[in-house]
N, C-alpha and C. Protein backbone atom coordinates (compact mmCIF):
# COMPACT_ATOMS: atom_id res chain seq x y z
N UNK A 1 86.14 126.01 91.08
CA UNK A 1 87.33 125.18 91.04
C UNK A 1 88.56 125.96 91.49
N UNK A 2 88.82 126.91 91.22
CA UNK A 2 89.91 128.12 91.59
C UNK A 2 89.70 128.03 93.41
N UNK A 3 88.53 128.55 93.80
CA UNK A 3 88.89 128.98 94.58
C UNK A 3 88.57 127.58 95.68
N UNK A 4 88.35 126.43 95.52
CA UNK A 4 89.16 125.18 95.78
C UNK A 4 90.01 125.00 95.80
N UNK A 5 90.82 125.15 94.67
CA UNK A 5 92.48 124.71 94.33
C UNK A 5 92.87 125.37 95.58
N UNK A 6 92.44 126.91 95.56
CA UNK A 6 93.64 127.92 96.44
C UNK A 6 93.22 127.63 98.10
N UNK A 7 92.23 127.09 98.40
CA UNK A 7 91.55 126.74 99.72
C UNK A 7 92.61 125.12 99.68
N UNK A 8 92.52 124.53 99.14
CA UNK A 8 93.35 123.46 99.29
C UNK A 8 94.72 123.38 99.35
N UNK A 9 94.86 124.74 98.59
CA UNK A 9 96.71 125.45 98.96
C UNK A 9 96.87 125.46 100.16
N UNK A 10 95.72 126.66 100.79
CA UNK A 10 96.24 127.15 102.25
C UNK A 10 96.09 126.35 103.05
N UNK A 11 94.82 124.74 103.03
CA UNK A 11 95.28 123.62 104.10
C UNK A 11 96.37 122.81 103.40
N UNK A 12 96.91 123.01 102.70
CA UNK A 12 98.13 122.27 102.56
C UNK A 12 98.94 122.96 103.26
N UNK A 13 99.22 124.30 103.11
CA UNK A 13 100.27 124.82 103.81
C UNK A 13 100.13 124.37 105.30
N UNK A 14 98.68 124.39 105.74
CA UNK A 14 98.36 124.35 107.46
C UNK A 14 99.06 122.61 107.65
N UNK A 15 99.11 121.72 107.14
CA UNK A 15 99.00 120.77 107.29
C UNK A 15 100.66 120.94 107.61
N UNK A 16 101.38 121.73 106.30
CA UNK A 16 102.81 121.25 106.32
C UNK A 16 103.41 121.97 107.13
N UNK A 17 102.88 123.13 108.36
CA UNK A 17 103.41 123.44 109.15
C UNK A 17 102.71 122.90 110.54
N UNK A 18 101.75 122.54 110.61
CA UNK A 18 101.50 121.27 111.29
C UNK A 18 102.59 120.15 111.82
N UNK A 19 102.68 119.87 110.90
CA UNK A 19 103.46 118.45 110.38
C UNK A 19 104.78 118.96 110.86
N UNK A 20 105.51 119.84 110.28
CA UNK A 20 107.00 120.45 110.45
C UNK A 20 106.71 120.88 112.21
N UNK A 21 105.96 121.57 112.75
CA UNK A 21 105.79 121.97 114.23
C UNK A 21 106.46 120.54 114.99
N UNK A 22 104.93 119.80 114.90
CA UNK A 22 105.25 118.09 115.26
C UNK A 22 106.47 117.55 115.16
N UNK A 23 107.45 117.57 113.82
CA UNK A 23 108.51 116.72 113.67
C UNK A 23 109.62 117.93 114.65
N UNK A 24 109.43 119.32 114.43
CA UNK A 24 110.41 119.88 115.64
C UNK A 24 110.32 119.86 117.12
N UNK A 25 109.12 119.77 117.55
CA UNK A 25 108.79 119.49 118.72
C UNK A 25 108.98 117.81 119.64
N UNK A 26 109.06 117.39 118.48
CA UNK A 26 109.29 115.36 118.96
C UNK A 26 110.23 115.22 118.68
N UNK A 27 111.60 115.94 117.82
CA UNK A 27 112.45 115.39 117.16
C UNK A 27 112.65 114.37 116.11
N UNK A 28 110.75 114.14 115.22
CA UNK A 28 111.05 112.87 114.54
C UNK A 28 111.49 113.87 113.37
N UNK A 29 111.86 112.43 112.28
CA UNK A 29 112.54 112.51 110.65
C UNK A 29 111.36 112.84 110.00
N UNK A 30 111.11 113.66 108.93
CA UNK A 30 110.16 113.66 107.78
C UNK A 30 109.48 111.91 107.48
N UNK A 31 108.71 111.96 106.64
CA UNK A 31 108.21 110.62 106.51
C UNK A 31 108.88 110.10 105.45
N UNK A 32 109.25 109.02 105.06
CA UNK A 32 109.86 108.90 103.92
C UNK A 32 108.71 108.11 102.73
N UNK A 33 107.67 108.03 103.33
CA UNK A 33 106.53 107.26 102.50
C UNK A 33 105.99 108.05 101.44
N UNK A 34 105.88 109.00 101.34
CA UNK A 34 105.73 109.71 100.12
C UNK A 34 106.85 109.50 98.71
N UNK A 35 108.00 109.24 99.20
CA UNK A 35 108.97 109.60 98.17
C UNK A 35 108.53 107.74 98.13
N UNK A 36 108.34 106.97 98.99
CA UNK A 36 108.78 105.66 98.69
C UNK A 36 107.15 105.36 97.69
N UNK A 37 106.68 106.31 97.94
CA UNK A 37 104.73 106.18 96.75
C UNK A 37 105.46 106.32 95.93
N UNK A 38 105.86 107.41 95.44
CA UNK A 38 106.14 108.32 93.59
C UNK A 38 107.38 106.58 93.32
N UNK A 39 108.48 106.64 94.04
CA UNK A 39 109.43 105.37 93.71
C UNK A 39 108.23 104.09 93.12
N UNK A 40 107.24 103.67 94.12
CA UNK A 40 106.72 102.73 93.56
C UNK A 40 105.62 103.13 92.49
N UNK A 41 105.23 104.03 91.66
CA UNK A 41 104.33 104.58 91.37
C UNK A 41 105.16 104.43 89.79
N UNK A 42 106.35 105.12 89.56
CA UNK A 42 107.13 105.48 88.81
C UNK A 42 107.73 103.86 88.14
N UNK A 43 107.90 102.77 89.12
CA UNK A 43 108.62 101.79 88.84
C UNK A 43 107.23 101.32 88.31
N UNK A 44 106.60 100.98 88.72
CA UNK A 44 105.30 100.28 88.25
C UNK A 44 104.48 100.26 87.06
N UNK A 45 104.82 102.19 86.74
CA UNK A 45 104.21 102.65 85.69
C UNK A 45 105.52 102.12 84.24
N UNK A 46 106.93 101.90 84.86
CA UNK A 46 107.96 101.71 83.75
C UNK A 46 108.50 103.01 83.21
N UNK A 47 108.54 104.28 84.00
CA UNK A 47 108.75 105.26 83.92
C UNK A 47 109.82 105.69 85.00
N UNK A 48 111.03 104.80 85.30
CA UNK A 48 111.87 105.30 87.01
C UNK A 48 112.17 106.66 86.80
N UNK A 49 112.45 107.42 88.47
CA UNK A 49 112.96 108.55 88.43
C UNK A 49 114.02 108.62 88.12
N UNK A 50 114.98 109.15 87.34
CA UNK A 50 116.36 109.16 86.44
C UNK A 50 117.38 110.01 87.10
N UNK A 51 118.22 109.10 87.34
CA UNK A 51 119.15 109.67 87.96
C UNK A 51 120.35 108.68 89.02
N UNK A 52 120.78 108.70 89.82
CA UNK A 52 121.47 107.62 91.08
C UNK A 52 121.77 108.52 92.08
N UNK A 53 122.08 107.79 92.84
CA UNK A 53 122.41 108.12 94.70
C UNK A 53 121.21 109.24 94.74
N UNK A 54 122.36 110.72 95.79
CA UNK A 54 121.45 111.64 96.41
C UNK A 54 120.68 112.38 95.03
N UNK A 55 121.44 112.47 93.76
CA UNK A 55 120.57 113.25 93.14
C UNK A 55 119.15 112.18 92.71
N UNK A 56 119.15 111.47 92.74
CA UNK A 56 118.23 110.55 92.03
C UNK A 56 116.91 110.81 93.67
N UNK A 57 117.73 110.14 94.93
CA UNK A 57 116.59 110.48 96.39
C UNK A 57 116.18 111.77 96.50
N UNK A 58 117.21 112.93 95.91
CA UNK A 58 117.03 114.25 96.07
C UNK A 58 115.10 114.85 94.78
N UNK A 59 115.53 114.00 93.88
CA UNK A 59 114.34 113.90 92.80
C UNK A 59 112.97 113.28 93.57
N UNK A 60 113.25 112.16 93.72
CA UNK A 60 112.13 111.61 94.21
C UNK A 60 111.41 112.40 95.43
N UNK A 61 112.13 112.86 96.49
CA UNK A 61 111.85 113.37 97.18
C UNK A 61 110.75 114.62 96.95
N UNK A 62 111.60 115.71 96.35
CA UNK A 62 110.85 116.51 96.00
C UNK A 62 109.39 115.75 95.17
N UNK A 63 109.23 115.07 94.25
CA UNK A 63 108.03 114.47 93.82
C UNK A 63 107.21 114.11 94.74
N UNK A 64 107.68 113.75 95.71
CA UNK A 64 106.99 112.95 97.36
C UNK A 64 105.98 114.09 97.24
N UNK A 65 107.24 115.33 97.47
CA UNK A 65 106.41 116.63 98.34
C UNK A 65 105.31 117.46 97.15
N UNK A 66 105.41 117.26 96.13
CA UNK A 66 104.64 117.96 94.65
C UNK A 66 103.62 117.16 94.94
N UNK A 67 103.91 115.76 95.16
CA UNK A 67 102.53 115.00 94.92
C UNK A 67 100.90 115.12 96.04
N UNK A 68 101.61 115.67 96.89
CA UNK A 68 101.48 115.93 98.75
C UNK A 68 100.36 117.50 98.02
N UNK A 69 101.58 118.39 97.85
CA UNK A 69 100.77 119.60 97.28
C UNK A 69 99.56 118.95 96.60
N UNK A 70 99.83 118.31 95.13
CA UNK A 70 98.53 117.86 94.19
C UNK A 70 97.12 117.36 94.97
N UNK A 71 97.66 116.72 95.92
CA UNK A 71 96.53 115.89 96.75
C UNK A 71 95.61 117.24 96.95
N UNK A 72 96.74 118.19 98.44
CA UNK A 72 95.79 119.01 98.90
C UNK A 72 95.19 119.91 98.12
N UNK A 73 95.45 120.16 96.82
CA UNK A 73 94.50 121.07 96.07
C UNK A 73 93.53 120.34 95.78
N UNK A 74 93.88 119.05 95.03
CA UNK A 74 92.50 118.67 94.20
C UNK A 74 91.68 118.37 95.27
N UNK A 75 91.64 117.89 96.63
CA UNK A 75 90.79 118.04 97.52
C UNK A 75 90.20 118.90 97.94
N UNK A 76 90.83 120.17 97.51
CA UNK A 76 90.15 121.24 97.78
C UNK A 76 89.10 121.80 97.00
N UNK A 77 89.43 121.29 95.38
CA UNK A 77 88.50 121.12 94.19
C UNK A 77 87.62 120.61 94.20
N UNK A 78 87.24 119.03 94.53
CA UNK A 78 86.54 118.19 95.07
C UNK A 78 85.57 119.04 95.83
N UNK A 79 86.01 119.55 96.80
CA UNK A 79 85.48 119.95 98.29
C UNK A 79 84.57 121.22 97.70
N UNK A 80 84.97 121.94 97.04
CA UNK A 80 84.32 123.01 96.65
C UNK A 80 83.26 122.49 95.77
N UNK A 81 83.74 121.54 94.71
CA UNK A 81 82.33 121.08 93.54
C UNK A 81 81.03 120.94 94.68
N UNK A 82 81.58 120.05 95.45
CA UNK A 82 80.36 119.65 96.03
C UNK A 82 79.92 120.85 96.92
N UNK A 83 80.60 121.49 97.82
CA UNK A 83 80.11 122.68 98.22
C UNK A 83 79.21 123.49 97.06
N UNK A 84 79.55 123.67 95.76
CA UNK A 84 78.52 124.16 95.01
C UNK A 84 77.58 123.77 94.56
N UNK A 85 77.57 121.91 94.39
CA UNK A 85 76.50 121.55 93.97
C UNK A 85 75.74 121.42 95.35
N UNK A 86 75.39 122.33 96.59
CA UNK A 86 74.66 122.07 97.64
C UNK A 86 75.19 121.34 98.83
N UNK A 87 76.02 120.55 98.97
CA UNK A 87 76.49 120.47 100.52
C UNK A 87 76.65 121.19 101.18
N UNK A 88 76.54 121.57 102.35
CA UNK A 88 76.19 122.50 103.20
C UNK A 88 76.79 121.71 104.84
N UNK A 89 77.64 121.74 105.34
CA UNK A 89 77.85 121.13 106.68
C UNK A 89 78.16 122.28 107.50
N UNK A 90 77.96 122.17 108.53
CA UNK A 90 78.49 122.80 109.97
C UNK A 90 80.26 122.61 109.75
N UNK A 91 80.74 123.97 109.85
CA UNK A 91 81.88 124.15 109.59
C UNK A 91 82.71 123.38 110.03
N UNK A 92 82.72 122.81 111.21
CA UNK A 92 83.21 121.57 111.90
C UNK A 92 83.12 120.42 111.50
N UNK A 93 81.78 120.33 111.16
CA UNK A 93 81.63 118.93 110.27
C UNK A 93 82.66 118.59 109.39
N UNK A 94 82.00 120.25 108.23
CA UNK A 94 82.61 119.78 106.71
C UNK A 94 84.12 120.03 106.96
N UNK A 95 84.50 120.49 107.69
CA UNK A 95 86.20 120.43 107.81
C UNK A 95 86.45 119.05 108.52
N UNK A 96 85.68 118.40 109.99
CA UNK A 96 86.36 116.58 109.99
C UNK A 96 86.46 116.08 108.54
N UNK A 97 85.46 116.35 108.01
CA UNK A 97 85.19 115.81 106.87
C UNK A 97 86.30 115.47 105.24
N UNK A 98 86.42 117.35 105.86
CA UNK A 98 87.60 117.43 104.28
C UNK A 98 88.87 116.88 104.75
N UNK A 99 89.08 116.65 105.71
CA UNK A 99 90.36 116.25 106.66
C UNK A 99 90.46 114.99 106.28
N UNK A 100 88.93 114.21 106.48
CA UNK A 100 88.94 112.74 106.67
C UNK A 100 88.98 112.35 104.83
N UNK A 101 88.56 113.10 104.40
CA UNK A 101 89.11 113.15 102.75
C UNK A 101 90.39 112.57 102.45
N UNK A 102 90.71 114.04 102.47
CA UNK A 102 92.86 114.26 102.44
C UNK A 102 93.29 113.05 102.85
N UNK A 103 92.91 112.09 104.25
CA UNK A 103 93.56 111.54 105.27
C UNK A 103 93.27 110.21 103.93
N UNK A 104 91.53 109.70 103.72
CA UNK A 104 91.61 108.52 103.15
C UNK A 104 92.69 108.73 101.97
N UNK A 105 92.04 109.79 101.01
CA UNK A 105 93.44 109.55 99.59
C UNK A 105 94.81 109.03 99.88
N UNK A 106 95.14 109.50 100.96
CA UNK A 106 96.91 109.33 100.96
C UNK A 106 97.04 108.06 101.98
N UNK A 107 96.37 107.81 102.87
CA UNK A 107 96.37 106.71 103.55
C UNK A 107 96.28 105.20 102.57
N UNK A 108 94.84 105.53 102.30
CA UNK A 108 94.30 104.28 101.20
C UNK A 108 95.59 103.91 100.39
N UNK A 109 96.01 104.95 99.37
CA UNK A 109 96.84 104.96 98.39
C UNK A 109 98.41 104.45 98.81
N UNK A 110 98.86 104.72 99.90
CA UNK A 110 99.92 103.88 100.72
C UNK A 110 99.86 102.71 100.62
N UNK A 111 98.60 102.27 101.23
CA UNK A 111 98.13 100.80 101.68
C UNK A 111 98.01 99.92 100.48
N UNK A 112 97.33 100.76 99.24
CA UNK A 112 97.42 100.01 97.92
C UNK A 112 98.76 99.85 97.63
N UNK A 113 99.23 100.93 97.48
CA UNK A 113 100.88 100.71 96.92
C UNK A 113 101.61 99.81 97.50
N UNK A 114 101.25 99.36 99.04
CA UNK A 114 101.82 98.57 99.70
C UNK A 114 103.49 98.93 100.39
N UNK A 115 103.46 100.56 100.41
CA UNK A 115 104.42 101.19 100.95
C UNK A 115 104.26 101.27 102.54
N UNK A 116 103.35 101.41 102.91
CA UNK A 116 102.45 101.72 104.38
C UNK A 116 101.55 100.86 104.50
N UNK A 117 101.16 100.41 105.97
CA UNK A 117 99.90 99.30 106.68
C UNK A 117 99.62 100.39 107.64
N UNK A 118 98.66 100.92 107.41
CA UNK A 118 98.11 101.72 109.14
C UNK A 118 97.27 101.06 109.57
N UNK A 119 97.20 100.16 109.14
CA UNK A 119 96.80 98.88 110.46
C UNK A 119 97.96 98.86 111.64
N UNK A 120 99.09 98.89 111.16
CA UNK A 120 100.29 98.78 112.04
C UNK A 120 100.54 99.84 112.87
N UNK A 121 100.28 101.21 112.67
CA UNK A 121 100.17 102.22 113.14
C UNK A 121 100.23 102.70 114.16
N UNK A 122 101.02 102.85 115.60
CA UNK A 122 101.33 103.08 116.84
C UNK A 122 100.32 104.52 117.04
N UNK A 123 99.88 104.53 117.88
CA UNK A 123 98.85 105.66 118.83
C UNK A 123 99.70 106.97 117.82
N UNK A 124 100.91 107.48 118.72
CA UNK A 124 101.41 108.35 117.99
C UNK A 124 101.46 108.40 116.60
N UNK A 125 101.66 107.34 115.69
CA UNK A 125 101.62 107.29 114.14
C UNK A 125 100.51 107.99 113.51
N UNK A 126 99.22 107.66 114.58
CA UNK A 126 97.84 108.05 114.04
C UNK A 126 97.53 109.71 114.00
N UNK A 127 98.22 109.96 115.27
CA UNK A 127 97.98 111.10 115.81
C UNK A 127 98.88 112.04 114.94
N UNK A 128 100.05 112.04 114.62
CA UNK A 128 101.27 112.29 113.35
C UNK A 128 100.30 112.36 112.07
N UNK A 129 99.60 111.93 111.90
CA UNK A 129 98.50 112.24 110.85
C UNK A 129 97.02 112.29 110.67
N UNK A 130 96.06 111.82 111.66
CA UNK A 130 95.08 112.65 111.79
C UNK A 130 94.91 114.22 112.39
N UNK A 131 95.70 114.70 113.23
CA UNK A 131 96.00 115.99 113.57
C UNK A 131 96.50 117.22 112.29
N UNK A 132 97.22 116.78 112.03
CA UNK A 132 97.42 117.93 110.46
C UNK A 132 96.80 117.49 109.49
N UNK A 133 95.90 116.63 109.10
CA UNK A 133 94.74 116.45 108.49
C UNK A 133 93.46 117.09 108.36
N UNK A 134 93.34 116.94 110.10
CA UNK A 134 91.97 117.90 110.80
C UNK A 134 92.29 119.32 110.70
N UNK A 135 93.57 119.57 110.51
CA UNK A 135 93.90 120.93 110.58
C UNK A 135 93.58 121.54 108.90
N UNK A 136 94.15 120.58 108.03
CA UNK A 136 93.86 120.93 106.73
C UNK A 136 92.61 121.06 106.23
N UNK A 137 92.02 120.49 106.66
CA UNK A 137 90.34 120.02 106.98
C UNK A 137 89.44 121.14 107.08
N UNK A 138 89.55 121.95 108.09
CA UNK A 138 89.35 123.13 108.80
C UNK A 138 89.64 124.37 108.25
N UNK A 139 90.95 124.09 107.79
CA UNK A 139 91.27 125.67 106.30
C UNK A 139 91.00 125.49 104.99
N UNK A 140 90.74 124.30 104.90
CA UNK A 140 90.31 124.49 103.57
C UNK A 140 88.64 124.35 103.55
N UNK A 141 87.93 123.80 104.06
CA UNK A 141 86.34 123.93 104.02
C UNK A 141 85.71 125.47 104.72
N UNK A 142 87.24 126.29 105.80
CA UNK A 142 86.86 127.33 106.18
C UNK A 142 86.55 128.59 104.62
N UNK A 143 88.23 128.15 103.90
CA UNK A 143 87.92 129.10 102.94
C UNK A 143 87.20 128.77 101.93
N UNK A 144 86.42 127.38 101.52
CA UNK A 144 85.48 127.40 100.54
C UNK A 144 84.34 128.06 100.86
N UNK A 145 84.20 127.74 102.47
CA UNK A 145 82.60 128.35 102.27
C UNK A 145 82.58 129.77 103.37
N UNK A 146 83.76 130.55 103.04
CA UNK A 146 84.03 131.56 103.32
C UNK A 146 83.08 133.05 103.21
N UNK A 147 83.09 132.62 101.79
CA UNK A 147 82.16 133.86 100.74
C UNK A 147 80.26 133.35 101.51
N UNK A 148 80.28 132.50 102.11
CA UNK A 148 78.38 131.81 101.85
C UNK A 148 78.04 132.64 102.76
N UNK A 149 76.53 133.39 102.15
CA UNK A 149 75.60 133.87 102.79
C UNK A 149 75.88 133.64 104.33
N UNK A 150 75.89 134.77 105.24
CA UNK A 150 75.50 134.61 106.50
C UNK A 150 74.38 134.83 106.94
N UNK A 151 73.36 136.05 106.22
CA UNK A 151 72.43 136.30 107.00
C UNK A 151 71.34 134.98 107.33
């Protein structure tokens, strides 16, 4: 489980400089769908984030980005259980794989919340997030099964 969590650290990090590369290179804005999850997450539960104006967006925000972190670890937890209970993929595989993980949780969970439709999703939209997905994908199934037998 540890060394999941910390494999799911370092594709989080890959993802969020991924992601930051992309938004400097295109000139787009951060996403604001994360902060607008925790907003609907928080209202729903009857628990709002406390506060008004920027300090109140300034709160949520950061929660956006904590919650972003939480994902990519426990996927990385996930990713490892099963790596120990015997999955075994071609490094390529199991990284599309852990990618396509990461990608359903936060995608799906949009679509439930009804913050995001990636049905609606423009070519570039997709690409804005299957690309630092696949990337997270790739460092974190690299460092779970880092330590495995080579010979």
């Amino acid at each position: 489980m540890v060394r999941g969590g910390a494999a799911g650290a370092a594709g989080t990090t890959v993802l969020n400089a991924v992601t930051y590369a992309d938004m400097a290179l295109r000139g787009r804005p951060s996403s604001p769908v994360p902060a607008q999850a925790v907003d609907k997450i928080a209202q729903d539960t009857g628990h709002p984030v406390p506060g008004s104006g920027e300090t109140r967006d300034n709160r949520v925000s950061g929660l956006g980005a904590l919650s972003g972190i939480a994902v990519g670890c426990g996927i990385g937890v996930v990713v490892s259980l099963m790596h120990s209970a015997g999955m075994r993929l071609p490094w390529w595989l199991g990284g599309a794989v852990t990618g396509a993980l990461a990608m359903a949780a936060t995608d799906l969970s949009m679509a439930r919340l009804d913050v995001s439709d990636p049905r609606t999703w423009s070519a570039a939209d997709w690409a804005s997030d299957v690309v630092p997905h696949l990337m997270y994908g790739l460092a974190t199934y690299g460092i779970v099964t880092a330590s495995d037998d080579r010979s």
